[in-house]
C-alpha atoms as a PDB file:
ATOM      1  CA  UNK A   1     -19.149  16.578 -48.794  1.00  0.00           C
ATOM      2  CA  UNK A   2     -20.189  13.074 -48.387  1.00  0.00           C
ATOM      3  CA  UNK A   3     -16.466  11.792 -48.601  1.00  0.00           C
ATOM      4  CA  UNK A   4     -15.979  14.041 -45.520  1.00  0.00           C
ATOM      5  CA  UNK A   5     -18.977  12.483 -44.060  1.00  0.00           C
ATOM      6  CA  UNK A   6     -18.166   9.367 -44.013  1.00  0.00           C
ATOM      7  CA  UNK A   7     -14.074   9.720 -42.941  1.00  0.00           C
ATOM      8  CA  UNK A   8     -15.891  11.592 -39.540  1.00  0.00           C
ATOM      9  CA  UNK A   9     -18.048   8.949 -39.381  1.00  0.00           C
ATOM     10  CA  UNK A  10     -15.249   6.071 -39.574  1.00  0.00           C
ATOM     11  CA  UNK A  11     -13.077   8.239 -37.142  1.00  0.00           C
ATOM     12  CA  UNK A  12     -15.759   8.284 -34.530  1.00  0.00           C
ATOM     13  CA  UNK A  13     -16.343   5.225 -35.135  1.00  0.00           C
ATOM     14  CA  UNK A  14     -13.245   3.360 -34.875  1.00  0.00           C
ATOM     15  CA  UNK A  15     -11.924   2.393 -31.592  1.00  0.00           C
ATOM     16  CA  UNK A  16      -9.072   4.962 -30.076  1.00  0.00           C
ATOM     17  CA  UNK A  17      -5.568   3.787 -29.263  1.00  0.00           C
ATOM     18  CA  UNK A  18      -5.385   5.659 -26.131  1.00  0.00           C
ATOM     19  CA  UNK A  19      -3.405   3.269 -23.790  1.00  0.00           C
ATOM     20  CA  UNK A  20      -5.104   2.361 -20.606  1.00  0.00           C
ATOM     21  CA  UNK A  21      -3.406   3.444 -17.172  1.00  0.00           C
ATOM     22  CA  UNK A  22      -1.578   0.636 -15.904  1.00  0.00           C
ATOM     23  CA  UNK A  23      -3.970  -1.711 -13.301  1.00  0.00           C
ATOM     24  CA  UNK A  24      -3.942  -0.542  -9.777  1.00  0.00           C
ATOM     25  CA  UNK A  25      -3.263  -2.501  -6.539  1.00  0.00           C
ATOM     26  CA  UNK A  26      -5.620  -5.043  -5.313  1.00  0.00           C
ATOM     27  CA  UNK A  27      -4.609  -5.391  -1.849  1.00  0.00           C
ATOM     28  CA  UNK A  28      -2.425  -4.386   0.768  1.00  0.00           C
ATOM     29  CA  UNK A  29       0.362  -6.107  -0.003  1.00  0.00           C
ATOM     30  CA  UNK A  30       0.593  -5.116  -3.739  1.00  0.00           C
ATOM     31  CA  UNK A  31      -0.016  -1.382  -2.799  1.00  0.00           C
ATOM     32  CA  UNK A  32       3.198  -2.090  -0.374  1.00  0.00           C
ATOM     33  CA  UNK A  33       5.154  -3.388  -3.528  1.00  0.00           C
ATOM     34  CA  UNK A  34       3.939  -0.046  -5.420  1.00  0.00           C
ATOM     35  CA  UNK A  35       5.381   1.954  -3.075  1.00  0.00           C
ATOM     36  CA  UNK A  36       8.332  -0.174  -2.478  1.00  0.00           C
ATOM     37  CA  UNK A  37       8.981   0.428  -6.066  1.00  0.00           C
ATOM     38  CA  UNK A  38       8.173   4.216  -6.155  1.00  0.00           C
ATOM     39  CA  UNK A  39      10.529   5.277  -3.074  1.00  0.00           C
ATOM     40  CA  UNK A  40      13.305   2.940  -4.644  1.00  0.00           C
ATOM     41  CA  UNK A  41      12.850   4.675  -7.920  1.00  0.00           C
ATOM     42  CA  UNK A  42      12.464   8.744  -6.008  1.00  0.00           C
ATOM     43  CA  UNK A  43      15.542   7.708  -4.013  1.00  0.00           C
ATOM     44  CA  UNK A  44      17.950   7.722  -7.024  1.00  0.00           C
ATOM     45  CA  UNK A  45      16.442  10.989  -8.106  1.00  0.00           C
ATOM     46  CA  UNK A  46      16.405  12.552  -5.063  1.00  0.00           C
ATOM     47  CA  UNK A  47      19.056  14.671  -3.054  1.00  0.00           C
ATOM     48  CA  UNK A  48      19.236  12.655   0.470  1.00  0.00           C
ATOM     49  CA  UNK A  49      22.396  12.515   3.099  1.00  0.00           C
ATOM     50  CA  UNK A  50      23.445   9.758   4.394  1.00  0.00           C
ATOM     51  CA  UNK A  51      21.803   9.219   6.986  1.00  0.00           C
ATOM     52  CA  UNK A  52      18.507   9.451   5.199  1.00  0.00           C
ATOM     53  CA  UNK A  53      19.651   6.920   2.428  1.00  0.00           C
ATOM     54  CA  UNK A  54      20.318   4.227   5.262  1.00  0.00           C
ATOM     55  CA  UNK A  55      16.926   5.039   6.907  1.00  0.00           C
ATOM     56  CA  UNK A  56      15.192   4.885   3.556  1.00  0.00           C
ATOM     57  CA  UNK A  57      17.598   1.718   2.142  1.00  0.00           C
ATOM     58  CA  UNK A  58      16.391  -0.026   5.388  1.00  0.00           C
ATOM     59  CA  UNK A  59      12.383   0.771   4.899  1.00  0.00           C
ATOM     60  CA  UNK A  60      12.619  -0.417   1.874  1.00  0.00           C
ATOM     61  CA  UNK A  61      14.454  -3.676   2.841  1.00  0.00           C
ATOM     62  CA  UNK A  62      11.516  -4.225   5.426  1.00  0.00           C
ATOM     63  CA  UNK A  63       8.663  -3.700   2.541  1.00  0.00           C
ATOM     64  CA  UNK A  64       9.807  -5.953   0.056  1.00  0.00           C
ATOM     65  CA  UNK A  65      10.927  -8.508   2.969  1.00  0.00           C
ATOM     66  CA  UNK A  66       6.929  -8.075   3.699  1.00  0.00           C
ATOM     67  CA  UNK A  67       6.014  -8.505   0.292  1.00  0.00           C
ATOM     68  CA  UNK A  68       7.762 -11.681   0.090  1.00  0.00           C
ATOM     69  CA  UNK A  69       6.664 -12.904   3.631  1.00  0.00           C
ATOM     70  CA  UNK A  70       3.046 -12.560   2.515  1.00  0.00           C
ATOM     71  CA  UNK A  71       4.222 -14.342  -1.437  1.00  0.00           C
ATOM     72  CA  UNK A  72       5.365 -17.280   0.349  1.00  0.00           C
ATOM     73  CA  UNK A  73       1.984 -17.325   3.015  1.00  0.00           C
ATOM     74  CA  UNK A  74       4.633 -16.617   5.812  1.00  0.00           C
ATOM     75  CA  UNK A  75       3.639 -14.192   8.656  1.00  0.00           C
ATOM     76  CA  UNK A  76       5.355 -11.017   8.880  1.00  0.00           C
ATOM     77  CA  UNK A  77       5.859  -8.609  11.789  1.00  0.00           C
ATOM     78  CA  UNK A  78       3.073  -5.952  11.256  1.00  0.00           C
ATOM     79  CA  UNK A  79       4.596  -3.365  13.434  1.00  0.00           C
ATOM     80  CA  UNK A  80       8.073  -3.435  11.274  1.00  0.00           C
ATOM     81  CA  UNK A  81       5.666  -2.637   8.380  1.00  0.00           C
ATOM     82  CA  UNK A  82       3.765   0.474  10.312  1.00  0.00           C
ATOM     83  CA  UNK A  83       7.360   1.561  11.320  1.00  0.00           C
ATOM     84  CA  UNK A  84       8.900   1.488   7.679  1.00  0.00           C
ATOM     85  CA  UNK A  85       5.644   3.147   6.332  1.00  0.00           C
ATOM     86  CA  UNK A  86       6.105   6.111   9.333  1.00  0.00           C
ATOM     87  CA  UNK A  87       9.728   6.567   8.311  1.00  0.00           C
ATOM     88  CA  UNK A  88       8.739   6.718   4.756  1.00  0.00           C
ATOM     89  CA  UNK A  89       6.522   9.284   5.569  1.00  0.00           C
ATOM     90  CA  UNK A  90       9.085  11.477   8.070  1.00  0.00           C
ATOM     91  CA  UNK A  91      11.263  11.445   5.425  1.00  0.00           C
ATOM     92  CA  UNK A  92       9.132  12.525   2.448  1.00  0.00           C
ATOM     93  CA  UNK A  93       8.263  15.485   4.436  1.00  0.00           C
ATOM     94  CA  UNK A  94      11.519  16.963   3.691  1.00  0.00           C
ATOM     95  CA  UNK A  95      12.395  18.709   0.504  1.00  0.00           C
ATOM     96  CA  UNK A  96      14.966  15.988  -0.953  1.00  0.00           C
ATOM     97  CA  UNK A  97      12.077  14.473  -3.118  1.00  0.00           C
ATOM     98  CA  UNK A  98      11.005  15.842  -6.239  1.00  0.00           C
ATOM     99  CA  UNK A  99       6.930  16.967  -6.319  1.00  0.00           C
ATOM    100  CA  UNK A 100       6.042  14.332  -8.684  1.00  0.00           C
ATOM    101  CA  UNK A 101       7.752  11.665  -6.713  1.00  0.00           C
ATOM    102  CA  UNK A 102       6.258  12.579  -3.706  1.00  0.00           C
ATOM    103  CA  UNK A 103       2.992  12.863  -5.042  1.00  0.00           C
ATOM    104  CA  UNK A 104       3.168   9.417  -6.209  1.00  0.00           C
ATOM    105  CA  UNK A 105       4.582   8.489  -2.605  1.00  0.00           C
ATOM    106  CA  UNK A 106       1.997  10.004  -0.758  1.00  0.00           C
ATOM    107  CA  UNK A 107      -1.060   8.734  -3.365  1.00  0.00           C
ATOM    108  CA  UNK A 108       0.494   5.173  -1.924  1.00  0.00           C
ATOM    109  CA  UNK A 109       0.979   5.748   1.021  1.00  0.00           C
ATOM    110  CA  UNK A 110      -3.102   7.167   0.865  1.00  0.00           C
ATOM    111  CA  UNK A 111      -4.043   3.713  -0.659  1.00  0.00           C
ATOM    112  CA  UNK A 112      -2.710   1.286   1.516  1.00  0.00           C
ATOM    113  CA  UNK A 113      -5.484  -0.557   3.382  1.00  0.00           C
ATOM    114  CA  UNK A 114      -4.589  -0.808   7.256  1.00  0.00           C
ATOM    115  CA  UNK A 115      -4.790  -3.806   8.555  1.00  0.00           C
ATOM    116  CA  UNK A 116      -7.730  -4.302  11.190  1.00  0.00           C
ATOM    117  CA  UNK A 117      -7.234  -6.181  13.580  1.00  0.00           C
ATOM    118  CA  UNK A 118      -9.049  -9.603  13.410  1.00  0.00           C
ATOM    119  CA  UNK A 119     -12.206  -9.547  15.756  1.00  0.00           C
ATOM    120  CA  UNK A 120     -11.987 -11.978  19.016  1.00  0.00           C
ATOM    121  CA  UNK A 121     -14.849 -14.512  19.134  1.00  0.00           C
ATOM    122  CA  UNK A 122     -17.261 -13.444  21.644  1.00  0.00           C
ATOM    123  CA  UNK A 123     -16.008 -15.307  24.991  1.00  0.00           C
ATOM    124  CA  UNK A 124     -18.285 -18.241  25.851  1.00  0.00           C
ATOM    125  CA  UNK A 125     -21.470 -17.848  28.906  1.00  0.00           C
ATOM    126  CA  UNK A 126     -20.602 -19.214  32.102  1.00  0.00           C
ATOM    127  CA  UNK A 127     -23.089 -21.498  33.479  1.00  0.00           C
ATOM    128  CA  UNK A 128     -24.900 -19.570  36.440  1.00  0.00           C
ATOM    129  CA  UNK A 129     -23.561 -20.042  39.886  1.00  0.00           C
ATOM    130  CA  UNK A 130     -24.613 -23.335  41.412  1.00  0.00           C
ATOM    131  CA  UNK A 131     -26.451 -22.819  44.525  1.00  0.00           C
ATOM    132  CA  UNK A 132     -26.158 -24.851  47.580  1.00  0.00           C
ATOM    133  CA  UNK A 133     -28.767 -24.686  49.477  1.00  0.00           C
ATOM    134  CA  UNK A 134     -28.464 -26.208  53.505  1.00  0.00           C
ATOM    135  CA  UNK A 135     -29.860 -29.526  54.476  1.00  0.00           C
ATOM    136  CA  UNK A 136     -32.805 -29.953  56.661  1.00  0.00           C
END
């Protein structure tokens, strides 16, 4: 009785091997390379024509040309990123993706931070009107 005892209490005890879940994103630009990765990895499980493997193929050109951009402090068009996310999104609202792979699409898709954008300095006062008044 007080060998089992002490095994339970050495089990509770000891600390569990249960791997962590992998880190998430930080910022935008690493939630882009998520989903960069998970829509590359979908698209060879998934059923797609043509057409929608070009579309996709090109989306994902545009993210990880973003992702680099933004590795090598270089300034990347915003509205080719908004565009490849959109078509990333059409597409995935087909059936040619599997349900876990779209969940995991979507969930990064849901996580990207948009980008605001940056607030205008408050323009500077006039001085008031000078005013000229007549000679007498």
């Amino acid at each position: 009785m007080i060998k089992a005892a002490a095994v339970l209490l050495l089990l509770s005890c000891a600390p569990s091997r249960a791997q962590d879940p992998a880190p998430q994103p930080k910022n935008r630009y690493q939630w882009i390379a998520k989903l960069r990765s998970d829509v590359t990895s979908a698209m060879t499980r998934a059923s797609l024509s043509k057409k929608q493997t070009q579309s996709l193929g090109k989306s994902v050109e545009t993210l990880r040309l973003a992702v680099e951009a933004h590795a090598n402090k270089i300034k990347f068009n915003e509205g080719e990123i908004t565009k490849a996310l959109g078509n990333i999104q059409k597409e995935l609202s087909g059936s040619a993706f599997g349900p876990e792979d779209r969940d995991a699409i979507r969930h990064d898709l849901a996580n990207i931070p948009r980008k605001e954008p940056k607030a205008r300095p408050p323009r500077p006062m006039r001085p008031p009107p000078r005013i000229i008044r007549p000679r007498r």
